[in-house]
N, C-alpha and C. Protein backbone atom coordinates (compact mmCIF):
# COMPACT_ATOMS: atom_id res chain seq x y z
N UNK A 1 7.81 -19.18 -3.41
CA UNK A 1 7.52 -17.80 -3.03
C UNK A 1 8.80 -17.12 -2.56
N UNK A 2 9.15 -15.83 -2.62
CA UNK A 2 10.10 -14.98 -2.77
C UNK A 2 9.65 -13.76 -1.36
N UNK A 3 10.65 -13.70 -0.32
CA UNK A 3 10.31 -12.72 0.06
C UNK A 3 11.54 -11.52 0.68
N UNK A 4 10.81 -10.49 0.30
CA UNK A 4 11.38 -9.00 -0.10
C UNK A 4 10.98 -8.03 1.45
N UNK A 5 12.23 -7.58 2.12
CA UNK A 5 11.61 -7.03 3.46
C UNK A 5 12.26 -5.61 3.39
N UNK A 6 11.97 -4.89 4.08
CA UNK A 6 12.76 -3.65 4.21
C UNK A 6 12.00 -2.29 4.69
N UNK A 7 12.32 -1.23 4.71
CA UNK A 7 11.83 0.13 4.94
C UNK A 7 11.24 0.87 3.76
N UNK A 8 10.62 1.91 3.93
CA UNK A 8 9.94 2.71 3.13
C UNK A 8 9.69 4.27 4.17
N UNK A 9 9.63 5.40 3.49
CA UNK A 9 9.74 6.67 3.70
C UNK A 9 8.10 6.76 2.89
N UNK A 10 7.32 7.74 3.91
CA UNK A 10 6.07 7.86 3.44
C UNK A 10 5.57 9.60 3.55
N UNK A 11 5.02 10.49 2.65
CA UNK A 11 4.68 11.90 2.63
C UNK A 11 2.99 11.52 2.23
N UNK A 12 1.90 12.12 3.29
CA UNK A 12 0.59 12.10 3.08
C UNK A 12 0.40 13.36 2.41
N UNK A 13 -0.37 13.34 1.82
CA UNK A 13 -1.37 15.08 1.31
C UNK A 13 -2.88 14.73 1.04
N UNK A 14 -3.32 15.47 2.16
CA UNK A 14 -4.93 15.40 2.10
C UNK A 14 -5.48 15.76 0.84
N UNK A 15 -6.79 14.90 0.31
CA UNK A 15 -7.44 15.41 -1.14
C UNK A 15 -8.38 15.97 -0.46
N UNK A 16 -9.08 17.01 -1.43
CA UNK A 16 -10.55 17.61 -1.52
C UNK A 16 -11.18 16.51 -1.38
N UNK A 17 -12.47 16.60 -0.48
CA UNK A 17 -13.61 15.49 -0.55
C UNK A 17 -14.91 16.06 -1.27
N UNK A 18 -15.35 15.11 -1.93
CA UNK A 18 -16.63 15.10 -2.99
C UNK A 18 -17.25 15.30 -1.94
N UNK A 19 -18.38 15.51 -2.53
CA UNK A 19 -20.25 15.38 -2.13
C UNK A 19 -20.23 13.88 -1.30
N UNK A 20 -19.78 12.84 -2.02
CA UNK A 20 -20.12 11.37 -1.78
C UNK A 20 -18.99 11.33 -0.24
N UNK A 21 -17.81 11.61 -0.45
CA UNK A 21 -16.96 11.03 0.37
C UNK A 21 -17.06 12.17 1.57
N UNK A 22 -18.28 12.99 1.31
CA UNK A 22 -18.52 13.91 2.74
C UNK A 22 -19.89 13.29 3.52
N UNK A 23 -20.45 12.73 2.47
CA UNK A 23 -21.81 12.48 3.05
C UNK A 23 -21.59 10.94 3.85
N UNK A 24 -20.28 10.34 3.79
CA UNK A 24 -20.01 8.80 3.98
C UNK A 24 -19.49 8.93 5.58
N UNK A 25 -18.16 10.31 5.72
CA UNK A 25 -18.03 10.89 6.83
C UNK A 25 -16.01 10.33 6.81
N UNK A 26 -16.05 9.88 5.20
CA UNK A 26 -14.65 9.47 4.90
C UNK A 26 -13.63 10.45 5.00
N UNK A 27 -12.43 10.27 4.56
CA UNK A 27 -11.40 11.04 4.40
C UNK A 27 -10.57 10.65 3.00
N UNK A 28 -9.81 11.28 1.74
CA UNK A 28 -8.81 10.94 1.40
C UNK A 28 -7.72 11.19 1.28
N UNK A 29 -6.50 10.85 1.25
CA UNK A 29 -5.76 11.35 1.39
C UNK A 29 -4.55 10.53 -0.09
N UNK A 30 -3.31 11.44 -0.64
CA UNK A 30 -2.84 10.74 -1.54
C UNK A 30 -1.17 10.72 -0.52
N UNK A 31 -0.65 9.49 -1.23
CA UNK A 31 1.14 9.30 -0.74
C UNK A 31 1.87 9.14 -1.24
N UNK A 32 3.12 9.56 -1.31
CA UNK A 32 4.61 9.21 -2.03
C UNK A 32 4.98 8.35 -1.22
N UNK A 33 5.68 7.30 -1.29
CA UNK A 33 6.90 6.56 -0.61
C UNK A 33 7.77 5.93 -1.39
N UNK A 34 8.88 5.91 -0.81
CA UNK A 34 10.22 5.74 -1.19
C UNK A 34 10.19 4.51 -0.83
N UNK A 35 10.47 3.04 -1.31
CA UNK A 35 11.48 2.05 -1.09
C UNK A 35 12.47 1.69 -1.11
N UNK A 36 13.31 0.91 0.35
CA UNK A 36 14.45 0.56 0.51
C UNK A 36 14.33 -0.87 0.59
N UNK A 37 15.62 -1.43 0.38
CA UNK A 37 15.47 -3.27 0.14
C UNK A 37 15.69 -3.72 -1.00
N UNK A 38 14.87 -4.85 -0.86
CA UNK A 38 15.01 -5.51 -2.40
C UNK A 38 14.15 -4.84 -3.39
N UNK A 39 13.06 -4.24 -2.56
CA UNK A 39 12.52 -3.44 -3.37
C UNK A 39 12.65 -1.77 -3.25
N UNK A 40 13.30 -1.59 -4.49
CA UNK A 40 13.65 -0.40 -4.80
C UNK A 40 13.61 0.44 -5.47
N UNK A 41 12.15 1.18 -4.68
CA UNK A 41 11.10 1.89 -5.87
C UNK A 41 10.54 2.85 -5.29
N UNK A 42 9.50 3.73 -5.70
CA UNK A 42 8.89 4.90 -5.68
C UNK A 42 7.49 4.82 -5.92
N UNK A 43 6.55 4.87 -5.34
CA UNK A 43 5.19 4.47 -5.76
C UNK A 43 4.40 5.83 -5.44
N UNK A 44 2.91 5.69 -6.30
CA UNK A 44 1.98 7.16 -5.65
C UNK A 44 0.86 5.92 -5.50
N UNK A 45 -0.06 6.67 -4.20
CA UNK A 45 -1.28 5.76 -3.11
C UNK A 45 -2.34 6.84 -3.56
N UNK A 46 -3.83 6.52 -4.06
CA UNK A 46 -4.69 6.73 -4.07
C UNK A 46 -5.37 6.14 -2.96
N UNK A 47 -5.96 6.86 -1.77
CA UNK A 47 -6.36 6.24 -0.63
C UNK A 47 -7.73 7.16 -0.10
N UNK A 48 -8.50 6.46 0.15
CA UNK A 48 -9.91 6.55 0.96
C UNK A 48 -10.15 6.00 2.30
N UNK A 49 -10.01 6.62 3.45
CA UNK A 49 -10.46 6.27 4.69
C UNK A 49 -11.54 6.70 5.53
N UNK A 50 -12.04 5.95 6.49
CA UNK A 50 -12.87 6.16 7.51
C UNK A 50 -12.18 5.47 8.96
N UNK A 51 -12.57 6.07 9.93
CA UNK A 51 -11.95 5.96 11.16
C UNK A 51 -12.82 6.76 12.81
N UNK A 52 -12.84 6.07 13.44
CA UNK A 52 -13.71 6.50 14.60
C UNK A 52 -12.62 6.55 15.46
N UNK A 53 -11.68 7.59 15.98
CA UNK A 53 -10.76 7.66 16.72
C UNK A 53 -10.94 7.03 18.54
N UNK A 54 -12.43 7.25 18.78
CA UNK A 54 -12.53 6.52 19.96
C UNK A 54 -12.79 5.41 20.18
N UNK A 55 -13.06 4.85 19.24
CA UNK A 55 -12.94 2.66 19.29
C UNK A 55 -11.51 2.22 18.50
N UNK A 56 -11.35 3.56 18.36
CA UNK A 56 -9.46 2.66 17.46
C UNK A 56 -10.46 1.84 16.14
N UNK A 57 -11.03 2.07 15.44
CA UNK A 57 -11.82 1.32 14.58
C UNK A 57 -12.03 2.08 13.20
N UNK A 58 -12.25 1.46 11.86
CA UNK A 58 -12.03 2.48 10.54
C UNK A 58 -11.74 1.54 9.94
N UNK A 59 -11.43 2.10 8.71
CA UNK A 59 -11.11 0.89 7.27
C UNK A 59 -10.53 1.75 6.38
N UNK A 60 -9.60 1.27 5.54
CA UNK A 60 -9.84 2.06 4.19
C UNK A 60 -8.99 1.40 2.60
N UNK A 61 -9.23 2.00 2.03
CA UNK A 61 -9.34 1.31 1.09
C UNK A 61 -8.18 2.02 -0.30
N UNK A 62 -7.60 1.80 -0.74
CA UNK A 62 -6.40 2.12 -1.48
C UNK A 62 -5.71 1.69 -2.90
N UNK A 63 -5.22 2.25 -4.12
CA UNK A 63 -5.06 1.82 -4.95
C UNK A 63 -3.20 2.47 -4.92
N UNK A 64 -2.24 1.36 -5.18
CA UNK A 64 -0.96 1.83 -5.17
C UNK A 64 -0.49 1.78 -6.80
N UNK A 65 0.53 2.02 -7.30
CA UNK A 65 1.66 2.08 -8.54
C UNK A 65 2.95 2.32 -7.45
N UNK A 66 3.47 1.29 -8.01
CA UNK A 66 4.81 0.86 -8.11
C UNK A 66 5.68 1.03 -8.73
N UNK A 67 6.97 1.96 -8.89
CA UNK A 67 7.97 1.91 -10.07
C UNK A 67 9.08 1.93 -9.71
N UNK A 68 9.96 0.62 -10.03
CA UNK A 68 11.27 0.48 -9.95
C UNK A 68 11.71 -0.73 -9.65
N UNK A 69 12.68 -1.39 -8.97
CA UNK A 69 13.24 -2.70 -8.60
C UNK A 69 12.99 -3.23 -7.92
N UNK A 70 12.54 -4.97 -8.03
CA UNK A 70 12.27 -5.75 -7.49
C UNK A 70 13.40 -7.11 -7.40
N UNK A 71 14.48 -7.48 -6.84
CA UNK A 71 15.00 -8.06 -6.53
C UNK A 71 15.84 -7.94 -8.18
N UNK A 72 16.15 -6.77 -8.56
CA UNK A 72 17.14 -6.41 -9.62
C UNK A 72 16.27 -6.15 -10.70
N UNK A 73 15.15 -7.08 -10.71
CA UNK A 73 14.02 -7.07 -11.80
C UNK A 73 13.40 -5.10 -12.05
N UNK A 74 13.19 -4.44 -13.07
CA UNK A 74 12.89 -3.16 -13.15
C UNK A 74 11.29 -3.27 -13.82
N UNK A 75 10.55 -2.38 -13.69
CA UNK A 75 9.51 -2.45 -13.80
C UNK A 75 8.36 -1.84 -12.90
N UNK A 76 7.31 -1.74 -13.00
CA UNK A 76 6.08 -1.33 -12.53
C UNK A 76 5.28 -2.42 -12.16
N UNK A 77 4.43 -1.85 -11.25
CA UNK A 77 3.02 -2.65 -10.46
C UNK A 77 1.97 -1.79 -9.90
N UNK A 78 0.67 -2.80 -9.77
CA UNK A 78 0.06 -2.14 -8.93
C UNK A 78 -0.46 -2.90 -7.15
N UNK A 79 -0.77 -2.14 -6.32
CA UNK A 79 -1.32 -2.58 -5.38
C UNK A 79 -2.83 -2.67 -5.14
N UNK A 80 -3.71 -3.56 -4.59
CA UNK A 80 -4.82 -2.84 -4.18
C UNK A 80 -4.61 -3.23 -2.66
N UNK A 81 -5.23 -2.07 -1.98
CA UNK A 81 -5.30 -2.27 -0.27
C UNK A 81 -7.00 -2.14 0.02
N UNK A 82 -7.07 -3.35 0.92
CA UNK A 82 -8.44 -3.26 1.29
C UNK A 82 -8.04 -3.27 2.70
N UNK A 83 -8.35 -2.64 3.99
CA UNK A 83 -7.34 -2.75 5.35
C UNK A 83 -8.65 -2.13 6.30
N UNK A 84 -8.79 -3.22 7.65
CA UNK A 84 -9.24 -2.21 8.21
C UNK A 84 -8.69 -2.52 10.07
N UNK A 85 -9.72 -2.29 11.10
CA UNK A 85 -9.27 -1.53 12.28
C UNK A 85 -10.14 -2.22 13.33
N UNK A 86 -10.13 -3.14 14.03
CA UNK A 86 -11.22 -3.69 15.22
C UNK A 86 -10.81 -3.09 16.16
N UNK A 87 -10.51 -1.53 17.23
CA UNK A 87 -10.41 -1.65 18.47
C UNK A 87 -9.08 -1.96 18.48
N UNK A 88 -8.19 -1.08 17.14
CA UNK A 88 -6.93 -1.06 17.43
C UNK A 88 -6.24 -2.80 16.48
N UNK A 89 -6.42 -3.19 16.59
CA UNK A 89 -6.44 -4.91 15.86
C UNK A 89 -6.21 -4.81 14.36
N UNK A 90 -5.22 -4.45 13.78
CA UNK A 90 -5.18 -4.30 12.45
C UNK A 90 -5.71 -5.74 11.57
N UNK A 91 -6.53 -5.95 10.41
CA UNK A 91 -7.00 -6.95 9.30
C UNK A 91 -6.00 -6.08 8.00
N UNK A 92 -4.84 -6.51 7.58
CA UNK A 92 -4.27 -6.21 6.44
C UNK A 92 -4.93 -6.82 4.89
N UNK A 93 -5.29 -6.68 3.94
CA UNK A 93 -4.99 -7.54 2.45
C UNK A 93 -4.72 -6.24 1.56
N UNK A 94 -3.18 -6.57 1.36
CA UNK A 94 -2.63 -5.85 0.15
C UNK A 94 -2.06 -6.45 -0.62
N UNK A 95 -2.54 -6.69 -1.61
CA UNK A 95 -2.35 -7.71 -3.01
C UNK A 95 -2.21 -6.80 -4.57
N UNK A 96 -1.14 -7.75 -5.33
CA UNK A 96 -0.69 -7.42 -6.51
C UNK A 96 -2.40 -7.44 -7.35
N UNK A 97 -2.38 -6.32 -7.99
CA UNK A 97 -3.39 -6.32 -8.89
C UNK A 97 -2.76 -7.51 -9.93
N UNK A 98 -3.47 -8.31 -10.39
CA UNK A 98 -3.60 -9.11 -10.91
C UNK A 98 -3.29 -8.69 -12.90
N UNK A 99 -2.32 -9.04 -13.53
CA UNK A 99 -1.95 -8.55 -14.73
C UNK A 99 -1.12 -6.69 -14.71
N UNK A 100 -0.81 -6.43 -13.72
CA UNK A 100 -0.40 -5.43 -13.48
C UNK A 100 1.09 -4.88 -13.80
N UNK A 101 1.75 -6.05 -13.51
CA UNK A 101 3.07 -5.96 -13.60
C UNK A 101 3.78 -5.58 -15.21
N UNK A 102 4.32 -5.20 -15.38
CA UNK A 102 5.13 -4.41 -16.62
C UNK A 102 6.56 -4.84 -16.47
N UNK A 103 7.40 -4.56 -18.17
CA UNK A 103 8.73 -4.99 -18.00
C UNK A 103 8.90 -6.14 -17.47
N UNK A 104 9.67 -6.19 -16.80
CA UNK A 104 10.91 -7.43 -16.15
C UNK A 104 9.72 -8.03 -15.10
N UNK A 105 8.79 -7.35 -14.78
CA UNK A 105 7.85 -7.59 -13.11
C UNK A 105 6.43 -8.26 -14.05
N UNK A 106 6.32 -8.71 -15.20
CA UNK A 106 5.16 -9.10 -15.90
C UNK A 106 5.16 -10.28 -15.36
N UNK A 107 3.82 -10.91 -14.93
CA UNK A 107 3.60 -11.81 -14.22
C UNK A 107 3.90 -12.28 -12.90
N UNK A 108 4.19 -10.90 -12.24
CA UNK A 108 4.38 -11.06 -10.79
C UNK A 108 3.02 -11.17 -10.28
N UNK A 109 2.82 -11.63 -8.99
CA UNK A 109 1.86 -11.90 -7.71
C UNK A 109 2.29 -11.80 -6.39
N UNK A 110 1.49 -11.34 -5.70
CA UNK A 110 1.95 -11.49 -4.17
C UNK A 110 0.65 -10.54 -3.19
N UNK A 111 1.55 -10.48 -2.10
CA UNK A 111 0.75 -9.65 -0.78
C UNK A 111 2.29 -9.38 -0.47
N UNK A 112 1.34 -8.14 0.28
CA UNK A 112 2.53 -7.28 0.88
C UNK A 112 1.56 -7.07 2.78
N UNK A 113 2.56 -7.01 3.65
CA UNK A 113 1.85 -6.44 4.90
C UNK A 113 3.08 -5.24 5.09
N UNK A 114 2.93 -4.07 6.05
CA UNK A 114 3.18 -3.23 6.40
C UNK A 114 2.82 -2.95 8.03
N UNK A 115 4.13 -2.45 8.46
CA UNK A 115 4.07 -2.28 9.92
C UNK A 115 4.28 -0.96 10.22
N UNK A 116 3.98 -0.52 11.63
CA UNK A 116 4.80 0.52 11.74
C UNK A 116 5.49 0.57 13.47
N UNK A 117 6.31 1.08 13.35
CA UNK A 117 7.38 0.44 14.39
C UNK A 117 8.07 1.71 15.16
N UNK A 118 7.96 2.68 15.88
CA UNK A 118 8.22 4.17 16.65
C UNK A 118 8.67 4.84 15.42
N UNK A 119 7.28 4.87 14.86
CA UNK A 119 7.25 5.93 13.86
C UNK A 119 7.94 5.42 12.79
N UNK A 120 8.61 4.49 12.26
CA UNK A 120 9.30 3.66 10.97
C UNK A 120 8.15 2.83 10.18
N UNK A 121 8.39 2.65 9.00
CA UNK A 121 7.29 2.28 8.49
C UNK A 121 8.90 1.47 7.61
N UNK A 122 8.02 -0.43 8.20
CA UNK A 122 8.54 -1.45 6.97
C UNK A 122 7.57 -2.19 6.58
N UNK A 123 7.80 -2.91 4.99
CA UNK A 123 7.11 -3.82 4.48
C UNK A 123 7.70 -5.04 4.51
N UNK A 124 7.02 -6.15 3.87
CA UNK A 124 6.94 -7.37 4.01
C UNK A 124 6.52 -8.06 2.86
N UNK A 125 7.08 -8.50 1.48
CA UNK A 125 6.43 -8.83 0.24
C UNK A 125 6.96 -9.93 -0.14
N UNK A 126 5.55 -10.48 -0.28
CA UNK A 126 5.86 -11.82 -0.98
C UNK A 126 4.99 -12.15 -2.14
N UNK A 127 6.34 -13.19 -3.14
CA UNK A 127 5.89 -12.48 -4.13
C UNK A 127 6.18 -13.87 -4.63
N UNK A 128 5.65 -13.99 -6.16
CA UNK A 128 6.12 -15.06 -7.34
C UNK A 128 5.85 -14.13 -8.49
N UNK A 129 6.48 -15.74 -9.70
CA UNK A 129 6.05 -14.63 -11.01
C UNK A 129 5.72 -15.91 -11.66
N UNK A 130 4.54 -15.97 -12.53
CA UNK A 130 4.06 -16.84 -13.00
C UNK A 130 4.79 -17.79 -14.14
């Protein structure tokens, strides 16, 4: 296993909510971020959340694309994020969609975790390639 650490730059923009994702009491929102590190790329976040601001508690749920360098390797990926929130207590799983990888990154795998640190946002990826 291979692992890839570094920073990332993140821009939210709230989506319109459906019928469904009003009646649930969700939120979505889409993201750009920039990667720095070994991985050195540009991705867009399809993301769906829920969140109860007074138990620190919520979940949400996320589909990423990936484009650019992975330890020199060029290519695309995807993410899926399933993540949620106990009372402040983060549960991370963000995992390589499975057959996702393109170019030079075909047959990659991994998890990624993500922190955030006075307002800095780094990742954490580990990875193989089959």
């Amino acid at each position: 296993m291979n692992q890839a650490t570094g920073k990332f730059q993140v821009k939210g923009t709230p989506v319109e909510l459906d019928s469904v994702t009003k009646q649930i009491g969700a939120m979505r929102m889409s993201f750009d971020k920039t990667f720095e590190g070994v991985l050195n790329a540009t991705s867009v976040v399809a993301m769906m959340g829920i969140m109860d601001q007074s138990t620190g508690s919520g979940a949400y749920v996320a589909l990423e694309k990936i484009d650019g360098e992975l330890a020199s390797k060029k290519g695309s990926f995807c993410l899926a994020h399933s993540s949620s929130m106990n009372r402040g207590i983060p549960k991370q799983s963000i995992t390589v969609v499975p057959g996702s990888g393109t170019n030079e990154l075909v047959g990659l795998s991994g998890s990624m975790e993500i922190e955030i640190k006075d307002g800095q946002h780094f990742y954490s990826f580990t990875y193989s390639f089959e």
